[in-house]
C-alpha atoms as a PDB file:
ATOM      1  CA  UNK A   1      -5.081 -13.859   4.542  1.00  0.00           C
ATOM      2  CA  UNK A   2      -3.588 -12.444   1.390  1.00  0.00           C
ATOM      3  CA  UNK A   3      -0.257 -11.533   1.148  1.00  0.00           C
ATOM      4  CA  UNK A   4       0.355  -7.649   0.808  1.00  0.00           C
ATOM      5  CA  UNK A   5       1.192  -6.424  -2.755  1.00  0.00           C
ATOM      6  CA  UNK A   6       2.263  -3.243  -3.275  1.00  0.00           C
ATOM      7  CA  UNK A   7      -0.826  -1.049  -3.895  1.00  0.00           C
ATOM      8  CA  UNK A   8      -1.525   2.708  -3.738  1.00  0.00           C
ATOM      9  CA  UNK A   9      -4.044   3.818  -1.306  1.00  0.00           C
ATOM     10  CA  UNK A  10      -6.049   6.866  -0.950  1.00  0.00           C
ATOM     11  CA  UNK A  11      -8.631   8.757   0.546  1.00  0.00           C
ATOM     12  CA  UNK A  12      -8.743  12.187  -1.256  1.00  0.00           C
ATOM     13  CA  UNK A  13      -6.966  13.796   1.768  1.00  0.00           C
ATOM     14  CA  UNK A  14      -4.061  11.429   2.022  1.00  0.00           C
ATOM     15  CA  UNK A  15      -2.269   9.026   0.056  1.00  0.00           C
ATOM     16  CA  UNK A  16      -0.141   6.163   0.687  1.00  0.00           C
ATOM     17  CA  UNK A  17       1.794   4.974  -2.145  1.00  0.00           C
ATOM     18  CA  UNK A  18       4.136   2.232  -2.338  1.00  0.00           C
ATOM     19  CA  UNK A  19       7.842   3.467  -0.888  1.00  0.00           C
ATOM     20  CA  UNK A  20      10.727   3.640  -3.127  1.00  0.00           C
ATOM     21  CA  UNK A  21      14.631   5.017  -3.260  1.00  0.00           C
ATOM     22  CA  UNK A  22      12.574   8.012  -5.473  1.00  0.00           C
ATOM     23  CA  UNK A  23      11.271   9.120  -1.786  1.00  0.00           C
ATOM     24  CA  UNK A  24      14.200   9.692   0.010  1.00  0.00           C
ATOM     25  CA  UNK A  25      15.119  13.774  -0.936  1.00  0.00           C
ATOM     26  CA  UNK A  26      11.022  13.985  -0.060  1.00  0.00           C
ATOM     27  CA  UNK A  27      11.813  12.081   3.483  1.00  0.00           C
ATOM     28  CA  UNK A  28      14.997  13.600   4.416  1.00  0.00           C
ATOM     29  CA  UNK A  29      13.113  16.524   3.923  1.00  0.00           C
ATOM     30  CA  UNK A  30      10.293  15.593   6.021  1.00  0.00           C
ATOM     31  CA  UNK A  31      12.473  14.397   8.787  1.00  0.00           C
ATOM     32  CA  UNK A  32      14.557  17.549   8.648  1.00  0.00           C
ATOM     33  CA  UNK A  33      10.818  19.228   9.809  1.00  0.00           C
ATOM     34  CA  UNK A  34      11.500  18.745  13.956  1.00  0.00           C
ATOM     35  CA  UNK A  35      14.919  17.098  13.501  1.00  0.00           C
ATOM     36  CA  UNK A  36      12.922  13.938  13.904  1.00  0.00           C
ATOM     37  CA  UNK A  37      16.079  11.798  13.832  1.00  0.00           C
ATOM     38  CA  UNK A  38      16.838  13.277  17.692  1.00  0.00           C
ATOM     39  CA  UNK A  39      14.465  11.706  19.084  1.00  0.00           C
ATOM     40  CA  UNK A  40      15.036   9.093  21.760  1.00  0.00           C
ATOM     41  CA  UNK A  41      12.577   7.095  21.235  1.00  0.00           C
ATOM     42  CA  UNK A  42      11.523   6.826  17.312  1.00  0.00           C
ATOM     43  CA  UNK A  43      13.273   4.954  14.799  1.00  0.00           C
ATOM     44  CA  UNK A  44      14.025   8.002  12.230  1.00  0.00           C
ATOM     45  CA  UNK A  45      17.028   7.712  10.031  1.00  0.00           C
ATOM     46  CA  UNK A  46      19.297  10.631  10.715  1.00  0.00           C
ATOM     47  CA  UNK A  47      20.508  13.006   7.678  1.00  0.00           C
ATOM     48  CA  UNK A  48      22.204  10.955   5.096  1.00  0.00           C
ATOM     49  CA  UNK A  49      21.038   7.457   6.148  1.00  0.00           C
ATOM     50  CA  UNK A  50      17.652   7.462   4.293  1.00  0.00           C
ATOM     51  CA  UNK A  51      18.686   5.716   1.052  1.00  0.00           C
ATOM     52  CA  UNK A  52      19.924   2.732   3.765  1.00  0.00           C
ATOM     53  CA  UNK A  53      16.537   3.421   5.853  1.00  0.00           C
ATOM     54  CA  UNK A  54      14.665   2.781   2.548  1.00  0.00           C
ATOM     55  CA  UNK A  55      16.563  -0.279   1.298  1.00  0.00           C
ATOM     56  CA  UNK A  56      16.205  -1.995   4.402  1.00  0.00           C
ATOM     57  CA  UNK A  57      12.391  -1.547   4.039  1.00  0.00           C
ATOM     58  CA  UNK A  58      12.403  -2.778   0.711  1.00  0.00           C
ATOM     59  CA  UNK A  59      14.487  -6.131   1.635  1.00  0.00           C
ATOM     60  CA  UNK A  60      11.475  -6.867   4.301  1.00  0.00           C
ATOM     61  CA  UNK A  61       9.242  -6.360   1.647  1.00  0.00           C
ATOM     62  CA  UNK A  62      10.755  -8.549  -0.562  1.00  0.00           C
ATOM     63  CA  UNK A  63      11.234 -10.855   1.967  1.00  0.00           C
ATOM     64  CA  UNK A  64       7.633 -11.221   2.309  1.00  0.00           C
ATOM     65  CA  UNK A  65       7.438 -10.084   5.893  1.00  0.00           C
ATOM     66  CA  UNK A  66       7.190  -6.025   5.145  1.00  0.00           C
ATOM     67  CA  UNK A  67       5.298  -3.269   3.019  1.00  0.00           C
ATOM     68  CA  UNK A  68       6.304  -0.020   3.497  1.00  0.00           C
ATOM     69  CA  UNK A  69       4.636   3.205   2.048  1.00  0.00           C
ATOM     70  CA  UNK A  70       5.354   6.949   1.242  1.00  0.00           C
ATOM     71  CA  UNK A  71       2.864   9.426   3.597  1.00  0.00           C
ATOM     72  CA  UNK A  72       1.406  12.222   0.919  1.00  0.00           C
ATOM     73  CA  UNK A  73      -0.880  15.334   2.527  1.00  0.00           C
ATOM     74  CA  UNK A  74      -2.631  15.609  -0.539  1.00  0.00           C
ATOM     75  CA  UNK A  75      -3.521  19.204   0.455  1.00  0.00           C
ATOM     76  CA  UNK A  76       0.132  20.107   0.085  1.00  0.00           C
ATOM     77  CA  UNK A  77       1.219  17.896  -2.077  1.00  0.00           C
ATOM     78  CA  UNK A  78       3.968  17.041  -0.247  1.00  0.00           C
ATOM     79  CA  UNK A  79       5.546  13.519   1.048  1.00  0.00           C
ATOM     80  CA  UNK A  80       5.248  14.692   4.622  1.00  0.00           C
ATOM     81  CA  UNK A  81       6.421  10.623   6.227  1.00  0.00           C
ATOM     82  CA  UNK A  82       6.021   6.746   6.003  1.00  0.00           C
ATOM     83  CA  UNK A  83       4.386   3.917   7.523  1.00  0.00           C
ATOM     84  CA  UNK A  84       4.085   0.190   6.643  1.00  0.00           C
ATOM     85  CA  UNK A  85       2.745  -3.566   8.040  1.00  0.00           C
ATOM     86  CA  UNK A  86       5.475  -5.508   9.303  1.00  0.00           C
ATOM     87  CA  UNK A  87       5.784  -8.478  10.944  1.00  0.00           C
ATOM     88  CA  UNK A  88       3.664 -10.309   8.329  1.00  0.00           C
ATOM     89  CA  UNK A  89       2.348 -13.185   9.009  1.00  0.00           C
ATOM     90  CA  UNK A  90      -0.227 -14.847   6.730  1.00  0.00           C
ATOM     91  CA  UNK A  91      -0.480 -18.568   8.739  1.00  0.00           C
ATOM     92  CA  UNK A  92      -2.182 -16.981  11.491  1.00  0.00           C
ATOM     93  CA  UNK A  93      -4.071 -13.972   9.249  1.00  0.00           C
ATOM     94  CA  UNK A  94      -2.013 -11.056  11.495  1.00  0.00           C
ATOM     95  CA  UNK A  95       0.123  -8.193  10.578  1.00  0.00           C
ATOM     96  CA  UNK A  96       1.269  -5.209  12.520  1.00  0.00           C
ATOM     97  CA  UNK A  97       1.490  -1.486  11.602  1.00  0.00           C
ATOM     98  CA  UNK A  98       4.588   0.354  12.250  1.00  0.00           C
ATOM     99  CA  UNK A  99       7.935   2.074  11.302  1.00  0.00           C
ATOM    100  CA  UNK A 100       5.299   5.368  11.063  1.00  0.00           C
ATOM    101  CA  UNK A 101       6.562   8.951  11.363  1.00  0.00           C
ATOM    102  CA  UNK A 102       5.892  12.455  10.514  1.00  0.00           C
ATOM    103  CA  UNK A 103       7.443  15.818   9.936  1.00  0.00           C
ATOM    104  CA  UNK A 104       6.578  17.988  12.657  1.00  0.00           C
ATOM    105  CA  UNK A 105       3.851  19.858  10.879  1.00  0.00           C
ATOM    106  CA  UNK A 106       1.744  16.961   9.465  1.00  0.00           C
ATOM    107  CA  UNK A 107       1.704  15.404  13.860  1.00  0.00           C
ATOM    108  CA  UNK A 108      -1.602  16.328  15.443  1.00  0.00           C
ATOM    109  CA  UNK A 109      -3.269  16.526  11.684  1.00  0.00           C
ATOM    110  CA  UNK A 110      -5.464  14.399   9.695  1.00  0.00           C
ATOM    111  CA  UNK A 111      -3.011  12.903   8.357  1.00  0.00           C
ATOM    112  CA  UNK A 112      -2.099  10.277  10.807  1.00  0.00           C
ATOM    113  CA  UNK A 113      -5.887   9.187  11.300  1.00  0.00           C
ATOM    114  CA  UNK A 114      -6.607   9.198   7.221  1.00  0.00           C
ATOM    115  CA  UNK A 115      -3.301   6.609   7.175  1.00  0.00           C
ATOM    116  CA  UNK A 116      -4.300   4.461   9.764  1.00  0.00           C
ATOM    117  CA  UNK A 117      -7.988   4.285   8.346  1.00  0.00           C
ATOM    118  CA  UNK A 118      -6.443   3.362   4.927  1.00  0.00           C
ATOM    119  CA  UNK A 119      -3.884   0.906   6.224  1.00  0.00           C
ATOM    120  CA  UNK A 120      -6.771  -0.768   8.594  1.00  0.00           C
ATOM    121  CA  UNK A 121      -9.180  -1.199   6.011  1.00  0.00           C
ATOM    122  CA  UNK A 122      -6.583  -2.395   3.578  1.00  0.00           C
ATOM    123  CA  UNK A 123      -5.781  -4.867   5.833  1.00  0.00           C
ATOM    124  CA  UNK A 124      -8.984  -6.051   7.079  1.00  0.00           C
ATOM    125  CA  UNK A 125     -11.114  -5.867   4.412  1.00  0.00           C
ATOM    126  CA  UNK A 126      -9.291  -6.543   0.954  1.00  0.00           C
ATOM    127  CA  UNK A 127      -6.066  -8.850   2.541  1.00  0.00           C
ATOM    128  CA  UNK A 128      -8.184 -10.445   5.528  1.00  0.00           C
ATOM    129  CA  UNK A 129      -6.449 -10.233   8.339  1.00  0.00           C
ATOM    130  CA  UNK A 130      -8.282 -11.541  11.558  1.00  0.00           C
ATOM    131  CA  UNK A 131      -5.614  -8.783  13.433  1.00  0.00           C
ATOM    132  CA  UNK A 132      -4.005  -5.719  13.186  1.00  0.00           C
ATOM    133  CA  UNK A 133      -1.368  -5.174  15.648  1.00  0.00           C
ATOM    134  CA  UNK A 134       0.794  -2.049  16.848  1.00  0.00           C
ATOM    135  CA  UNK A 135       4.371  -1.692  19.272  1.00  0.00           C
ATOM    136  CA  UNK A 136       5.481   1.177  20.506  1.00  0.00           C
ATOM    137  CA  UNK A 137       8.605   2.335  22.808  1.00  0.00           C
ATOM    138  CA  UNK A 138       7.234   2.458  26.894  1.00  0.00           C
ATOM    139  CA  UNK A 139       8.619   6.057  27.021  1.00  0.00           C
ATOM    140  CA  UNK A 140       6.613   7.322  23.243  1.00  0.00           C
ATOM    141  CA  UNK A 141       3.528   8.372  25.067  1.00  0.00           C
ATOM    142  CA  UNK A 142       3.031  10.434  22.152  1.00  0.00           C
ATOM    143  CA  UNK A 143       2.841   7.287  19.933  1.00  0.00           C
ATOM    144  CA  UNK A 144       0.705   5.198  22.928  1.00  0.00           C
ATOM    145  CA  UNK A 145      -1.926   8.300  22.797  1.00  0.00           C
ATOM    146  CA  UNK A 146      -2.230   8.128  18.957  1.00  0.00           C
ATOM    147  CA  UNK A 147      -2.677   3.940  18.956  1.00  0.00           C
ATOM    148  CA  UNK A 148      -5.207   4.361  21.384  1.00  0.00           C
ATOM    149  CA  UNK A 149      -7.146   7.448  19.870  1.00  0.00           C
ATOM    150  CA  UNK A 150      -7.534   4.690  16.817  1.00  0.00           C
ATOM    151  CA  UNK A 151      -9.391   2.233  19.216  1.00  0.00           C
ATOM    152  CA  UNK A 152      -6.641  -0.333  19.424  1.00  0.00           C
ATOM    153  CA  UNK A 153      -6.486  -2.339  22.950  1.00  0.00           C
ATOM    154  CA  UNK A 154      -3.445  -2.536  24.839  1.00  0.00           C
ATOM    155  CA  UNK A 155      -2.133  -5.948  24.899  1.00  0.00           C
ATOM    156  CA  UNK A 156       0.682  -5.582  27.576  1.00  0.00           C
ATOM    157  CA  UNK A 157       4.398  -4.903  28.011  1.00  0.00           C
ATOM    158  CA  UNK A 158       7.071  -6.527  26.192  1.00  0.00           C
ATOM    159  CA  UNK A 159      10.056  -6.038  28.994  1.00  0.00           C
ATOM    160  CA  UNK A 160      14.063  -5.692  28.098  1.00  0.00           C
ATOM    161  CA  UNK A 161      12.637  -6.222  24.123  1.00  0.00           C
ATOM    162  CA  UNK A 162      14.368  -3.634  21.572  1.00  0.00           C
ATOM    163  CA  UNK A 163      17.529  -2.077  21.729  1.00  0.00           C
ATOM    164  CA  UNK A 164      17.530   2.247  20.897  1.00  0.00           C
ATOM    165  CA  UNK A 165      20.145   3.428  19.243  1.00  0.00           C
ATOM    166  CA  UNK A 166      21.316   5.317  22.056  1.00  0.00           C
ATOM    167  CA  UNK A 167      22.750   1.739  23.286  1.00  0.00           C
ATOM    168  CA  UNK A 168      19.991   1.909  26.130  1.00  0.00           C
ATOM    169  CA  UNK A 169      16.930  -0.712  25.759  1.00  0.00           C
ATOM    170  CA  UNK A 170      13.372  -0.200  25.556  1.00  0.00           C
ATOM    171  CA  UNK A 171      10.272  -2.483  26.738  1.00  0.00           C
ATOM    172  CA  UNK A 172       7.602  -2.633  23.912  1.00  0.00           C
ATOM    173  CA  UNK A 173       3.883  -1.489  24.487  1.00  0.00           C
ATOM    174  CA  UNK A 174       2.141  -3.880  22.797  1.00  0.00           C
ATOM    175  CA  UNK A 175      -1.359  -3.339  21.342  1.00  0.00           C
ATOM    176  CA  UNK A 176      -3.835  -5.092  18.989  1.00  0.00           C
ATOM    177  CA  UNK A 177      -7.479  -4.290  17.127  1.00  0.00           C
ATOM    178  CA  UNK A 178      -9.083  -7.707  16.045  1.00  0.00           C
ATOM    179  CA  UNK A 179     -11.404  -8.129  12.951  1.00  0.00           C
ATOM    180  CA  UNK A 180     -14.660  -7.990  15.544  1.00  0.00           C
ATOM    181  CA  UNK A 181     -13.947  -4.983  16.533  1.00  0.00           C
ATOM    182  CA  UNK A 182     -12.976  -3.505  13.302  1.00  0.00           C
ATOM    183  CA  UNK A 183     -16.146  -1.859  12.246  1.00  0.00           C
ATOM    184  CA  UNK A 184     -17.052   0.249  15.270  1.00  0.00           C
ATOM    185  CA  UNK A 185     -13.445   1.423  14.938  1.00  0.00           C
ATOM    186  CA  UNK A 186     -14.057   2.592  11.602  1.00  0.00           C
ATOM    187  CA  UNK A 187     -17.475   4.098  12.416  1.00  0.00           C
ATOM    188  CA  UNK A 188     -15.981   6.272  15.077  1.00  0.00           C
ATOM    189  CA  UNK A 189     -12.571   7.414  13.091  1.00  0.00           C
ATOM    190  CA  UNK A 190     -14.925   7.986   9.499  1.00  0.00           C
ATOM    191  CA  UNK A 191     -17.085  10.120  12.379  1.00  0.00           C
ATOM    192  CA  UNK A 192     -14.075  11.836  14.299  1.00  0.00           C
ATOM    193  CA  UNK A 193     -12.472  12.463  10.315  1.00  0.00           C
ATOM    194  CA  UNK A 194     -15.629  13.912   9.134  1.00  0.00           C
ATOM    195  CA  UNK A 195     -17.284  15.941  12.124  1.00  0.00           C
ATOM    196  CA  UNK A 196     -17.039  19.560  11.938  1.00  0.00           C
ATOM    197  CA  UNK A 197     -13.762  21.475  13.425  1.00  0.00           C
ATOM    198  CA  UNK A 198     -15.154  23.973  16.123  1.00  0.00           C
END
């Protein structure tokens, strides 16, 4: 597998570009949209704590074991969240997709779908990975749903793994797409992107 470069990505309805400090008035903003950084169970740096958020990103990156990228609805214009492969790990061709959120008006769009397709393909089919894997908190049904609307298999339960920042801490839902099953995956989400709304 090839190690992940910074690259832009795009689709013509999204675009994923590589994350920098520039993004942070753009993602404050975007977590502002549902007051993301309340939430129990995500990860979303609360008001004043992106330019932190951001640099921590860009040490992974750097690192070797991260690549994180700006969210753009192209149809707005606007940097509307971020996503990125962690966990890197180019001995045994797998990486992991995670650290993703959204302001409140991009959930439940194309835009999460579009990413994903763009991150998967990436991954698969220009840096090789043999798998793609996902983790989510136990109580983020919301996130479980979306992982498994992309055709990723759950993988199991990672008990007493990650601590919240409430102090409290979560098991990790575990889940996983391998290289044989990548292209029905991407059939069906090219099919459920470009079917007609009714």
């Amino acid at each position: 597998m090839h190690r992940p470069e910074p690259v832009t990505l795009s689709d013509g309805r999204v675009r994923l570009s590589p994350l920098t400090r520039d993004h942070a008035p753009a993602l404050e903003a975007a977590a502002a949209d549902g007051e993301l950084w309340t939430l129990r169970v995500t990860s979303v740096p609360a008001p004043g704590h992106m330019p932190a958020y951001i640099d921590a990103a860009l040490k992974g990156q750097a690192e070797g074991h991260m690549l994180p990228f700006a969210v753009e609805d192209l149809a707005t214009g606007r940097v509307v969240g971020t996503s990125r492969y962690h966990d890197i790990v180019p001995g045994v061709e797998r990486l992991e997709i995670g650290y993703t959120w959204y302001a409140r008006s991009a959930q439940r769009t194309h835009v999460n779908t579009c990413a994903k397709l763009l991150l998967m393909t990436h991954a698969f089919e220009t840096l090789g990975a043999r798998l793609v894997g996902w983790r989510t908190d136990n109580y983020n049904f919301a996130s479980q749903r979306a992982i498994e609307r992309l055709g990723a298999k759950k993988d199991g339960v990672l008990r007493h793994h990650s601590p919240r920042r409430d102090g409290t801490v979560r098991d990790t839902v575990m889940y996983s797409l391998t290289a044989g099953e990548w292209p029905e995956v991407r059939a069906h989400l090219r099919y459920q992107l470009d079917k007609p709304r009714g």
